[in-house]
N, C-alpha and C. Protein backbone atom coordinates (compact mmCIF):
# COMPACT_ATOMS: atom_id res chain seq x y z
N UNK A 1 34.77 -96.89 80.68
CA UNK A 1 33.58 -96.16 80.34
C UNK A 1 34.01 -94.99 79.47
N UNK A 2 33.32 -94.74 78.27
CA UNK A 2 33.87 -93.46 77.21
C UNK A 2 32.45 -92.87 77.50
N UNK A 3 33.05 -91.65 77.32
CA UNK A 3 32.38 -90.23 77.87
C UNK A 3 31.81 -89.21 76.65
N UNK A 4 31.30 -89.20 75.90
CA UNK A 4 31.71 -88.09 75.09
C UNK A 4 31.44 -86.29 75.54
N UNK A 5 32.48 -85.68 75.01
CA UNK A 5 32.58 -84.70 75.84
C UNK A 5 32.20 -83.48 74.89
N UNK A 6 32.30 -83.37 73.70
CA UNK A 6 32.25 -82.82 72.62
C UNK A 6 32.99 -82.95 71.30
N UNK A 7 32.66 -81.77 70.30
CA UNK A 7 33.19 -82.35 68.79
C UNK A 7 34.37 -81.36 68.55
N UNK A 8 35.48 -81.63 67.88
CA UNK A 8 36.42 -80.97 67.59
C UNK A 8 36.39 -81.33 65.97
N UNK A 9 36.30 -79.81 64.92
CA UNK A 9 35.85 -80.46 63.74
C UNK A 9 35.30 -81.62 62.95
N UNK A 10 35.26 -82.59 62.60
CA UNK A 10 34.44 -83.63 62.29
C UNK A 10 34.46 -84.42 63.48
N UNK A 11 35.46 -84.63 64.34
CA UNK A 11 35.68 -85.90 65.21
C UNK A 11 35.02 -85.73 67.07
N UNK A 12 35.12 -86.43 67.47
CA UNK A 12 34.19 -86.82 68.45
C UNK A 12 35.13 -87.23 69.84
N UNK A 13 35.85 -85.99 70.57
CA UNK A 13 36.39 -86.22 71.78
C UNK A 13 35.81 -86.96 72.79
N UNK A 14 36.67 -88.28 73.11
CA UNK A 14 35.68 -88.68 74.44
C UNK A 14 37.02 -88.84 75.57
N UNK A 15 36.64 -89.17 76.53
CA UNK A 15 36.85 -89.09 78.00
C UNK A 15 37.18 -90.38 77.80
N UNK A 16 38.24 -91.12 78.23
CA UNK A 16 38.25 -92.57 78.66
C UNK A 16 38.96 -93.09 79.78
N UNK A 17 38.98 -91.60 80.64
CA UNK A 17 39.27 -92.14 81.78
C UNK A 17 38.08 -91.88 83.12
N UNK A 18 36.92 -91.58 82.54
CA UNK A 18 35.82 -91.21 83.45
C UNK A 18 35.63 -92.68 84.36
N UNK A 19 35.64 -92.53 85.40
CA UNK A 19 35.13 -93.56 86.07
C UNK A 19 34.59 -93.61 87.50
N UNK A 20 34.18 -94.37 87.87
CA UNK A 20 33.74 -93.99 89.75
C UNK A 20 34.53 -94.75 90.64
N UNK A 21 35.24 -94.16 91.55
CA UNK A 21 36.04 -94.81 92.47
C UNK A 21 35.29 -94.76 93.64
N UNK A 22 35.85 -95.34 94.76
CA UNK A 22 34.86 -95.12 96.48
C UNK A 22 36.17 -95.04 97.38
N UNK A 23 36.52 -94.27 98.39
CA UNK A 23 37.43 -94.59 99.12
C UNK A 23 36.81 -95.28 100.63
N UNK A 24 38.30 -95.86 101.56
CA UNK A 24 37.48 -95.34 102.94
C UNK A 24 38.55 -95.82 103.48
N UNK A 25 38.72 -95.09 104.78
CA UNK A 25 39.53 -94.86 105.20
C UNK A 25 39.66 -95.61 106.46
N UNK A 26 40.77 -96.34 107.40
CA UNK A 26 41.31 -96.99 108.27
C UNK A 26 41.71 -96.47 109.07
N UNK A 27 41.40 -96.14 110.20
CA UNK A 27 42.51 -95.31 110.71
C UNK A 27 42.53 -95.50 112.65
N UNK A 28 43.30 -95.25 113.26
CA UNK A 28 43.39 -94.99 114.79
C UNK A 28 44.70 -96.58 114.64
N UNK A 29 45.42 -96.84 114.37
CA UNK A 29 46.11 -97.77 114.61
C UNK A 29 46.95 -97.48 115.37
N UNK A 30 47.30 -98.44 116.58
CA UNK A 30 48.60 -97.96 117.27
C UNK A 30 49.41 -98.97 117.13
N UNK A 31 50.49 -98.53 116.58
CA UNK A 31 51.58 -99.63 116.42
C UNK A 31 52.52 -99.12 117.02
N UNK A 32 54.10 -100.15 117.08
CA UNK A 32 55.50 -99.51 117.54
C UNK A 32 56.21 -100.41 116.49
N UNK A 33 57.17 -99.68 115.70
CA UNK A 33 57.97 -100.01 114.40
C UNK A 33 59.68 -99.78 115.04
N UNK A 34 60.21 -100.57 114.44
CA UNK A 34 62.01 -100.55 114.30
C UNK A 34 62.14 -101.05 112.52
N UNK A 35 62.99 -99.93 112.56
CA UNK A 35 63.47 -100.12 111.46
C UNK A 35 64.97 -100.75 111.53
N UNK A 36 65.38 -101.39 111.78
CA UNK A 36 66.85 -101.46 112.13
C UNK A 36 67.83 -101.05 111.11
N UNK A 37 67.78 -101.05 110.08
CA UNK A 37 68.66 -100.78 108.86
C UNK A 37 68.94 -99.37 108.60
N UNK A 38 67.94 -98.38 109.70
CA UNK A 38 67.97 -96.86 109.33
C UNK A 38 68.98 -96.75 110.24
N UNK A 39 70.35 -96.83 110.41
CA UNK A 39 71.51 -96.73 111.19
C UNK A 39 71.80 -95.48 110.95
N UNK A 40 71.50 -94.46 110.62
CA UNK A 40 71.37 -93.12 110.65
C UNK A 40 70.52 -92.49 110.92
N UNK A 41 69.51 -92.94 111.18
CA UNK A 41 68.68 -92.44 112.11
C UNK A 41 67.78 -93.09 113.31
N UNK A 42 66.73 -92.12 113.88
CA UNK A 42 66.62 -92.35 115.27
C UNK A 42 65.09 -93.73 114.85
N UNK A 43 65.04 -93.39 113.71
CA UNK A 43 64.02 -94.87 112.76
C UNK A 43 64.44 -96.41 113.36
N UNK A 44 65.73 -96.49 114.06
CA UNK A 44 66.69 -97.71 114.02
C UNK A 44 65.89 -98.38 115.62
N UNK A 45 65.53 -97.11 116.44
CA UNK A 45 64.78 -97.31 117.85
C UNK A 45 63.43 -98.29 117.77
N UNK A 46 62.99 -98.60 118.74
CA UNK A 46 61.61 -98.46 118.31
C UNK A 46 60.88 -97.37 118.57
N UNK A 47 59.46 -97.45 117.95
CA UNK A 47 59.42 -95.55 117.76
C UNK A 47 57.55 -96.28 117.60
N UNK A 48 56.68 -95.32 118.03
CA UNK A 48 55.24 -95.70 117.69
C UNK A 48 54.58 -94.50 116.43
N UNK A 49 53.69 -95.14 116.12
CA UNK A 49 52.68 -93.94 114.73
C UNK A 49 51.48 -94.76 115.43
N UNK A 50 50.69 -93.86 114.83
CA UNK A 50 49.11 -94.24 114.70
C UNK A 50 49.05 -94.11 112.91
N UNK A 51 48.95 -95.77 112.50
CA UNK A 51 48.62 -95.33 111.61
C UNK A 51 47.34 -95.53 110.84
N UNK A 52 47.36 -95.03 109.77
CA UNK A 52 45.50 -95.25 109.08
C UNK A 52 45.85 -94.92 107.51
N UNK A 53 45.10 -96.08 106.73
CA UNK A 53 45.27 -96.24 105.48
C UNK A 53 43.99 -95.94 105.15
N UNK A 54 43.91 -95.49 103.47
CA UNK A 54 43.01 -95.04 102.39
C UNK A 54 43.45 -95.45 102.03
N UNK A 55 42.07 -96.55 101.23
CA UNK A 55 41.99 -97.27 99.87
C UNK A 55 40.68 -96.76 99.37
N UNK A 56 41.50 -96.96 98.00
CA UNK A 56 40.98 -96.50 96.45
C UNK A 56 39.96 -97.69 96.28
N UNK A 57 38.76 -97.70 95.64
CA UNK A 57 37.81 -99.35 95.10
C UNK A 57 37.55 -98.51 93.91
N UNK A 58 37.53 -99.73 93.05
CA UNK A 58 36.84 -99.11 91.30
C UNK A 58 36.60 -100.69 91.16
N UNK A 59 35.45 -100.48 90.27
CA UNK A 59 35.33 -101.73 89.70
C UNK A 59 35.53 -102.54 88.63
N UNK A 60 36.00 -103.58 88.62
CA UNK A 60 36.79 -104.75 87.62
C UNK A 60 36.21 -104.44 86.38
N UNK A 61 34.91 -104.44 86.08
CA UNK A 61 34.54 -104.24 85.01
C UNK A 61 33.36 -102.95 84.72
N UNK A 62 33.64 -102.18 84.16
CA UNK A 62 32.58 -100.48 83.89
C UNK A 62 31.82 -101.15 83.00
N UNK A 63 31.65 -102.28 82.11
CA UNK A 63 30.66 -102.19 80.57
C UNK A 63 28.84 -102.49 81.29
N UNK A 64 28.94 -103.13 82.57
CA UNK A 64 27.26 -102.72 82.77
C UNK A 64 27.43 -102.33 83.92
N UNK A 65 26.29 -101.31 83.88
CA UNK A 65 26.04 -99.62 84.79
C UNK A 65 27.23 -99.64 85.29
N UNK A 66 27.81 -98.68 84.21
CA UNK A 66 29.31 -98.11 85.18
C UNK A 66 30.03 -98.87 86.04
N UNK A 67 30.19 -100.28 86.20
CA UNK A 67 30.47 -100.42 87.56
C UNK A 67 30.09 -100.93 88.36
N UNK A 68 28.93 -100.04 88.27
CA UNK A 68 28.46 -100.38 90.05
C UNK A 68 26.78 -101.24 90.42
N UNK A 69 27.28 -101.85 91.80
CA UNK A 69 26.38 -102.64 91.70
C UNK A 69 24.30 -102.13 91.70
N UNK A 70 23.79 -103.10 92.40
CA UNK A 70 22.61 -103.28 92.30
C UNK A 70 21.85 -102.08 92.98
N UNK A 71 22.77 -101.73 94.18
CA UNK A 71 22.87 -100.37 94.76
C UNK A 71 23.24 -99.34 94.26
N UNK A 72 23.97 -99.24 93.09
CA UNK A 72 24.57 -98.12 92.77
C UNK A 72 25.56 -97.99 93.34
N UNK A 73 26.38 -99.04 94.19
CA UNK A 73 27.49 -98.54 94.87
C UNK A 73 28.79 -99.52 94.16
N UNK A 74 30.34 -98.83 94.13
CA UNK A 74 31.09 -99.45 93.49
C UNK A 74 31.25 -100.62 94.61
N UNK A 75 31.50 -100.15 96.01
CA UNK A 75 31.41 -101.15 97.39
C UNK A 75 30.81 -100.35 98.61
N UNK A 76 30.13 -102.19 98.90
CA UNK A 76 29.48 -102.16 100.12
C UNK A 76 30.53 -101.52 101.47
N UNK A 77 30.59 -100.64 102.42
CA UNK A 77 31.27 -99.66 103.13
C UNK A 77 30.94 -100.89 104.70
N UNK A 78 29.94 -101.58 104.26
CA UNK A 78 29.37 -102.00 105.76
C UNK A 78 29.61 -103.34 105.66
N UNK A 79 29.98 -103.82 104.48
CA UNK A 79 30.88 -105.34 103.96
C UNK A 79 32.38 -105.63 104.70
N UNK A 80 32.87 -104.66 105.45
CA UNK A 80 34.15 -105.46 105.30
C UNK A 80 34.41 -105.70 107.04
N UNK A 81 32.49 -105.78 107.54
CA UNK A 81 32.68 -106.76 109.04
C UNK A 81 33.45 -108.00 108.72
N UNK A 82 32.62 -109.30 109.49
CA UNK A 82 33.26 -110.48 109.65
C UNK A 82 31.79 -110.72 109.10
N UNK A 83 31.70 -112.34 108.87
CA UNK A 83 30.62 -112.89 107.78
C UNK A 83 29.92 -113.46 109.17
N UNK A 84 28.61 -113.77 108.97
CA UNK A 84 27.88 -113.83 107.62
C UNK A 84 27.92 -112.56 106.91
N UNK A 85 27.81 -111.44 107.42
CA UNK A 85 27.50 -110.45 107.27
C UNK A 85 28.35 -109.35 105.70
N UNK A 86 29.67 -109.38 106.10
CA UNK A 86 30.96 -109.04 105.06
C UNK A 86 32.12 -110.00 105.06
N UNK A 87 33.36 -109.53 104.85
CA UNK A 87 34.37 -110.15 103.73
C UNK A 87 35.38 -109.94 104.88
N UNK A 88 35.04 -109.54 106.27
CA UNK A 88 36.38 -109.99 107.59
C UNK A 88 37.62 -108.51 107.31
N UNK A 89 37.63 -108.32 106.01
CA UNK A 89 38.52 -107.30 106.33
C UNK A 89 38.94 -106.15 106.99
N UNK A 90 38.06 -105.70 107.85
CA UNK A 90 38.23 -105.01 109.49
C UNK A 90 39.03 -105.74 110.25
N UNK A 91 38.45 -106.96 110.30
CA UNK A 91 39.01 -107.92 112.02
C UNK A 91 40.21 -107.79 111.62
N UNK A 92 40.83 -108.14 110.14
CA UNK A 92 42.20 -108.46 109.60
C UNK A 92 42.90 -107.39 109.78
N UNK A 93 42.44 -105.82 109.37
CA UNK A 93 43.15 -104.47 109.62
C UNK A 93 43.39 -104.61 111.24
N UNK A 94 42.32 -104.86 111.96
CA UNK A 94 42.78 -104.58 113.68
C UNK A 94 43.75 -105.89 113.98
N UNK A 95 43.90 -106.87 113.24
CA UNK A 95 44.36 -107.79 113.65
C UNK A 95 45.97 -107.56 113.40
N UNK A 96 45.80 -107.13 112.46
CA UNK A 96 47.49 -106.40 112.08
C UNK A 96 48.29 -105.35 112.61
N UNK A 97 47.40 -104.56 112.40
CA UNK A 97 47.54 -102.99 112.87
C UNK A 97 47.56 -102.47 114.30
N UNK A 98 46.57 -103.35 115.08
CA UNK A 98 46.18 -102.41 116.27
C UNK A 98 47.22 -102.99 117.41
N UNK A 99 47.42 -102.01 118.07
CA UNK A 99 47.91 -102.42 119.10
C UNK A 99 49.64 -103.94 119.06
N UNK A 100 50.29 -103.71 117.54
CA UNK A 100 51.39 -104.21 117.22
C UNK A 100 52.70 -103.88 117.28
N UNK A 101 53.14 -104.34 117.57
CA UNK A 101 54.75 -104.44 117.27
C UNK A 101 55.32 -105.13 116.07
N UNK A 102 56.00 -104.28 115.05
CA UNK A 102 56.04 -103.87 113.35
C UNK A 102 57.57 -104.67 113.30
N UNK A 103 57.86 -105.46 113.39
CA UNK A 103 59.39 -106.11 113.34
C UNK A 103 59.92 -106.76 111.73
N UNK A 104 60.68 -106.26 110.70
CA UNK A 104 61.50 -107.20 109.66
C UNK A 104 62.14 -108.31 110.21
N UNK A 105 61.41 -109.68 109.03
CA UNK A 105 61.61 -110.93 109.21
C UNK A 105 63.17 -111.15 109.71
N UNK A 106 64.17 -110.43 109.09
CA UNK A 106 65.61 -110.19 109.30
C UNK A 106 66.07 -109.07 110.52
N UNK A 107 65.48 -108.58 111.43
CA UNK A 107 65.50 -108.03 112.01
C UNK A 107 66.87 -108.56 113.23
N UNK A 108 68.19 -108.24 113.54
CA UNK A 108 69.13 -108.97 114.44
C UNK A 108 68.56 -109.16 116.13
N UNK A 109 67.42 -108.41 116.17
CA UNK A 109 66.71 -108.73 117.54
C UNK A 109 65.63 -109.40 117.34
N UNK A 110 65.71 -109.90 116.53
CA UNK A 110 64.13 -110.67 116.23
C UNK A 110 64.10 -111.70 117.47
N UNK A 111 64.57 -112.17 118.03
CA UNK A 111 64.81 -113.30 119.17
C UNK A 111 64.11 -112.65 120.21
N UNK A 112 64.69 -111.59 120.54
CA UNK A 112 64.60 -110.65 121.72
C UNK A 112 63.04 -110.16 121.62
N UNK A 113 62.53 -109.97 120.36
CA UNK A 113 61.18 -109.40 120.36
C UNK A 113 60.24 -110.63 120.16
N UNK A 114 60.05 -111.84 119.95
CA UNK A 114 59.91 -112.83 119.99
C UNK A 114 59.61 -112.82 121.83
N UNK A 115 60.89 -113.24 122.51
CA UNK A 115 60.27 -113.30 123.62
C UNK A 115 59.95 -112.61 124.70
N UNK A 116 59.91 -111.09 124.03
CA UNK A 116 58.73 -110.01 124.66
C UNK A 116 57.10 -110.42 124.11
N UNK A 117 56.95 -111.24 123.09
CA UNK A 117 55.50 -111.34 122.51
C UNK A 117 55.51 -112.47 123.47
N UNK A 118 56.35 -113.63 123.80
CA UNK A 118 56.21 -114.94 124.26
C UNK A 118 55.68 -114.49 125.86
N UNK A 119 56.75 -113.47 126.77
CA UNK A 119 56.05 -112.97 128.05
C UNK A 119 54.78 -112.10 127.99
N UNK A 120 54.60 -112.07 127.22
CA UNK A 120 53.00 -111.08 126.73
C UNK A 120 52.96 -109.24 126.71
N UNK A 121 54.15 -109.40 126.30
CA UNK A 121 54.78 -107.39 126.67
C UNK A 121 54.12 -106.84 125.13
N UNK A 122 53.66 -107.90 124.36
CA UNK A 122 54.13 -107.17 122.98
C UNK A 122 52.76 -108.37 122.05
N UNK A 123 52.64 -107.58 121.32
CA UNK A 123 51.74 -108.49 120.20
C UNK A 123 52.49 -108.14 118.78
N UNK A 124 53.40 -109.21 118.42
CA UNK A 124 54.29 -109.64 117.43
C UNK A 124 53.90 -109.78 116.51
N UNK A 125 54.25 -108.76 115.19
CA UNK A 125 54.01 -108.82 113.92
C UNK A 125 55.53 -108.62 112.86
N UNK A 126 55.47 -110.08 112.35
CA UNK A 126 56.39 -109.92 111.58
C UNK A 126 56.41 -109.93 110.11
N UNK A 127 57.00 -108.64 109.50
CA UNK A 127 57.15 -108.61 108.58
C UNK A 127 58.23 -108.72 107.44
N UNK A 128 57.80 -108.81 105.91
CA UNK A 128 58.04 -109.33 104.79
C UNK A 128 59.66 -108.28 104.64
N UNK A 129 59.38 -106.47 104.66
CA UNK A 129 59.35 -105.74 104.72
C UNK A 129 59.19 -104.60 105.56
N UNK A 130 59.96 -103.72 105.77
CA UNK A 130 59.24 -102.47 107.18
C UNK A 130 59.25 -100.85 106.13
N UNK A 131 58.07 -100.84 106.41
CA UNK A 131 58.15 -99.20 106.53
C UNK A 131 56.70 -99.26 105.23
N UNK A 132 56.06 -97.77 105.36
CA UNK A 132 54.82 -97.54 104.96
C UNK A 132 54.42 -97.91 103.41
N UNK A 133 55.80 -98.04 102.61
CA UNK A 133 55.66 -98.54 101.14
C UNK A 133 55.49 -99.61 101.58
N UNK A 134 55.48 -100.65 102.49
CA UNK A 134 55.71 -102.02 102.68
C UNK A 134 53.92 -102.48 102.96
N UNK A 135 53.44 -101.50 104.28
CA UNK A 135 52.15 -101.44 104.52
C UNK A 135 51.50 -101.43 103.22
N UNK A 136 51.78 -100.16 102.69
CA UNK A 136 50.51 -100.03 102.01
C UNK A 136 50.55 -101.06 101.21
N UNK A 137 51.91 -101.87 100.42
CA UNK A 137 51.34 -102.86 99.96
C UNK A 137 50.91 -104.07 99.81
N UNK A 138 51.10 -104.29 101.11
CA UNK A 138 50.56 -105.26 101.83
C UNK A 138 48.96 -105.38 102.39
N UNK A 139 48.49 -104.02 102.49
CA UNK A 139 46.91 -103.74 102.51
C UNK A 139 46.57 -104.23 101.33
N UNK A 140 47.44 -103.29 99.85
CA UNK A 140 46.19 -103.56 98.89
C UNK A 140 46.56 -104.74 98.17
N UNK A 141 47.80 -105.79 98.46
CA UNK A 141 47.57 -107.09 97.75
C UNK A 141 46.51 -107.93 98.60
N UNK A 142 46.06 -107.91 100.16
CA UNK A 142 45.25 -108.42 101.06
C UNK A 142 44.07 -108.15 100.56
N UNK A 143 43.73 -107.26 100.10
CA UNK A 143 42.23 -107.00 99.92
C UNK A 143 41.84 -107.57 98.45
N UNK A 144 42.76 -107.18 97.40
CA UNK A 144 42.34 -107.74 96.66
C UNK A 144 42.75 -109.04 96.12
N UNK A 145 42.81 -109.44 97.23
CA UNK A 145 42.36 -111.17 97.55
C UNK A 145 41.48 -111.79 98.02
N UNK A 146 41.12 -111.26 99.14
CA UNK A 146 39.62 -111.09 99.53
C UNK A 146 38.73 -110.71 98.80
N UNK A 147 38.51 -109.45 98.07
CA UNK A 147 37.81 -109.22 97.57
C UNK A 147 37.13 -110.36 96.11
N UNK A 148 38.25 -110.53 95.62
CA UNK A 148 38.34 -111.60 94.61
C UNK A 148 37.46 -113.22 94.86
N UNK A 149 37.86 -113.15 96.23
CA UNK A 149 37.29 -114.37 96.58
C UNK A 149 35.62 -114.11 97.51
N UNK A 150 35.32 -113.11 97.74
CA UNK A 150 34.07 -112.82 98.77
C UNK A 150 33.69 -111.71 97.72
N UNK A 151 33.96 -111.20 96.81
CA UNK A 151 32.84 -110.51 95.94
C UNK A 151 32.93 -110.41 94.09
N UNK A 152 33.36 -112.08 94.16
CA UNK A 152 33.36 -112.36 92.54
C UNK A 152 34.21 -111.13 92.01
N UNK A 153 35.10 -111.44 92.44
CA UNK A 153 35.60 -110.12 91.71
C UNK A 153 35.07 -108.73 91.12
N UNK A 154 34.56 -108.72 91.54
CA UNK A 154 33.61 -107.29 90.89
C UNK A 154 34.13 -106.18 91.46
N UNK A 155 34.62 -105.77 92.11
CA UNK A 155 35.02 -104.16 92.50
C UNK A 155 37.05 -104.83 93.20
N UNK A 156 38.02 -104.18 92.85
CA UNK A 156 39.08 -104.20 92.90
C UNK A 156 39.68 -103.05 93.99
N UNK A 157 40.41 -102.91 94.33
CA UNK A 157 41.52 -101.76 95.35
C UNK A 157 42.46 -101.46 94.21
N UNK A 158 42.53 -99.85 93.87
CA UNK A 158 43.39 -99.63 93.08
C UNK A 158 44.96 -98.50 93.63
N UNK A 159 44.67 -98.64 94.98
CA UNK A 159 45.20 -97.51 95.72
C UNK A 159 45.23 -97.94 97.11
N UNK A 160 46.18 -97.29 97.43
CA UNK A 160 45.99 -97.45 99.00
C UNK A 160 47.59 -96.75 99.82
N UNK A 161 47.03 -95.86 100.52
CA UNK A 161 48.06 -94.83 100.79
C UNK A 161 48.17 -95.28 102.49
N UNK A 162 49.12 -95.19 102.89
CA UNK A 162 49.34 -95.68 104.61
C UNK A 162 50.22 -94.11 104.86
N UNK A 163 49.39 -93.56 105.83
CA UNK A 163 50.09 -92.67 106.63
C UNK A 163 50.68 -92.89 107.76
N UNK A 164 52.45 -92.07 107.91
CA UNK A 164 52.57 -92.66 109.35
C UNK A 164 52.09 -91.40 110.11
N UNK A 165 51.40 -90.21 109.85
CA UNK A 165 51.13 -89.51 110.62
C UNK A 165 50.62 -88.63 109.59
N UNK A 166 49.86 -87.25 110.21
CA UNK A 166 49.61 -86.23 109.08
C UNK A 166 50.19 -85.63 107.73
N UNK A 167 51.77 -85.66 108.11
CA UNK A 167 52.57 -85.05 107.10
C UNK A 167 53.54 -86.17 105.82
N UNK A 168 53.28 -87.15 106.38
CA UNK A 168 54.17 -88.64 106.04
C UNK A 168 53.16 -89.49 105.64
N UNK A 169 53.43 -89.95 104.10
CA UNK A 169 52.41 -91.05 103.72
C UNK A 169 53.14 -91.34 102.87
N UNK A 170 52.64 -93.05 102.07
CA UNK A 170 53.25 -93.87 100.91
C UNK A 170 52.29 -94.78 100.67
N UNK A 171 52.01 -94.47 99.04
CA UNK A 171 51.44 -94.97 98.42
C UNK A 171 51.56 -96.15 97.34
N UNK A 172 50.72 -97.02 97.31
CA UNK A 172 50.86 -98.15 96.41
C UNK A 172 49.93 -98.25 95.68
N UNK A 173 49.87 -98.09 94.08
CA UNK A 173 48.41 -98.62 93.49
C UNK A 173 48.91 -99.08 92.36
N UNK A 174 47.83 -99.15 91.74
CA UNK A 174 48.01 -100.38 89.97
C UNK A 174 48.66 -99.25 88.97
């Protein structure tokens, strides 16, 4: 979207980065993470966060109304129940997030945490990757896959920051 903002002798300053974003935010997760590779620090334990991600939405294309849809909104906030209704991406955040145990695919106890999920001590999540650069980008390639596929592509995730607590966050965007 170009903006014009005013004239600087004959020529015609515009804005071309004006645009409308929407955030919203995730948050109350309780997980427990090992990092095992942080052999210098106490990261190597398992250790719990609550964590909660912000994502960025803008939409795929600004050339009609800005953006945004029929509502005026870049995204529906009340879309990302389970369908009929929205696009499931809640159930998928709690399904990941809540109440997990955060383990790398390479992890040397992976066995051991395996059959704490197998006696039911633990709800087993294994990952690609560990640690909050890993989250966050793992939120925002998830969504905008979903999104792609449950809202014609029309509004995108351009951001998405995973905190492991107030003071500690990592961000991933385009």
């Amino acid at each position: 979207m170009v903006k014009s903002i005013g004239l600087l002798g004959h020529g015609l300053i515009t804005n071309n980065m004006a645009k409308y974003q929407s955030t919203k935010l995730f948050d109350n997760y309780s997980v427990a993470i090992r990092q095992w590779r942080a052999q210098h620090s106490h990261c190597q334990l398992l250790h719990g966060y609550a964590l909660k991600f912000k994502v960025w939405f803008e939409a795929a294309d600004t050339t009609n109304n800005d953006g945004l849809d029929e509502m005026n909104w870049i995204v529906d906030y009340g879309g990302f129940k389970d369908a009929p209704i929205g696009n499931g991406l809640k159930s998928w955040m709690n399904d990941m997030w809540d109440h997990t145990t955060l383990i790398e695919k390479d992890d040397p106890q992976l066995e051991t945490f395996t059959y704490l999920e197998e006696l039911g001590l633990c709800k087993l999540v294994i990952m690609e990757k560990m640690g909050a650069e890993s989250c966050a980008k793992l939120v925002f390639d998830h969504f905008n896959k979903r999104l792609a596929l449950t809202d014609g592509g029309r509004c995108k995730v351009v951001k998405v920051e995973c905190f492991e607590n107030d003071k500690n966050s990592s961000i991933y965007k385009e």
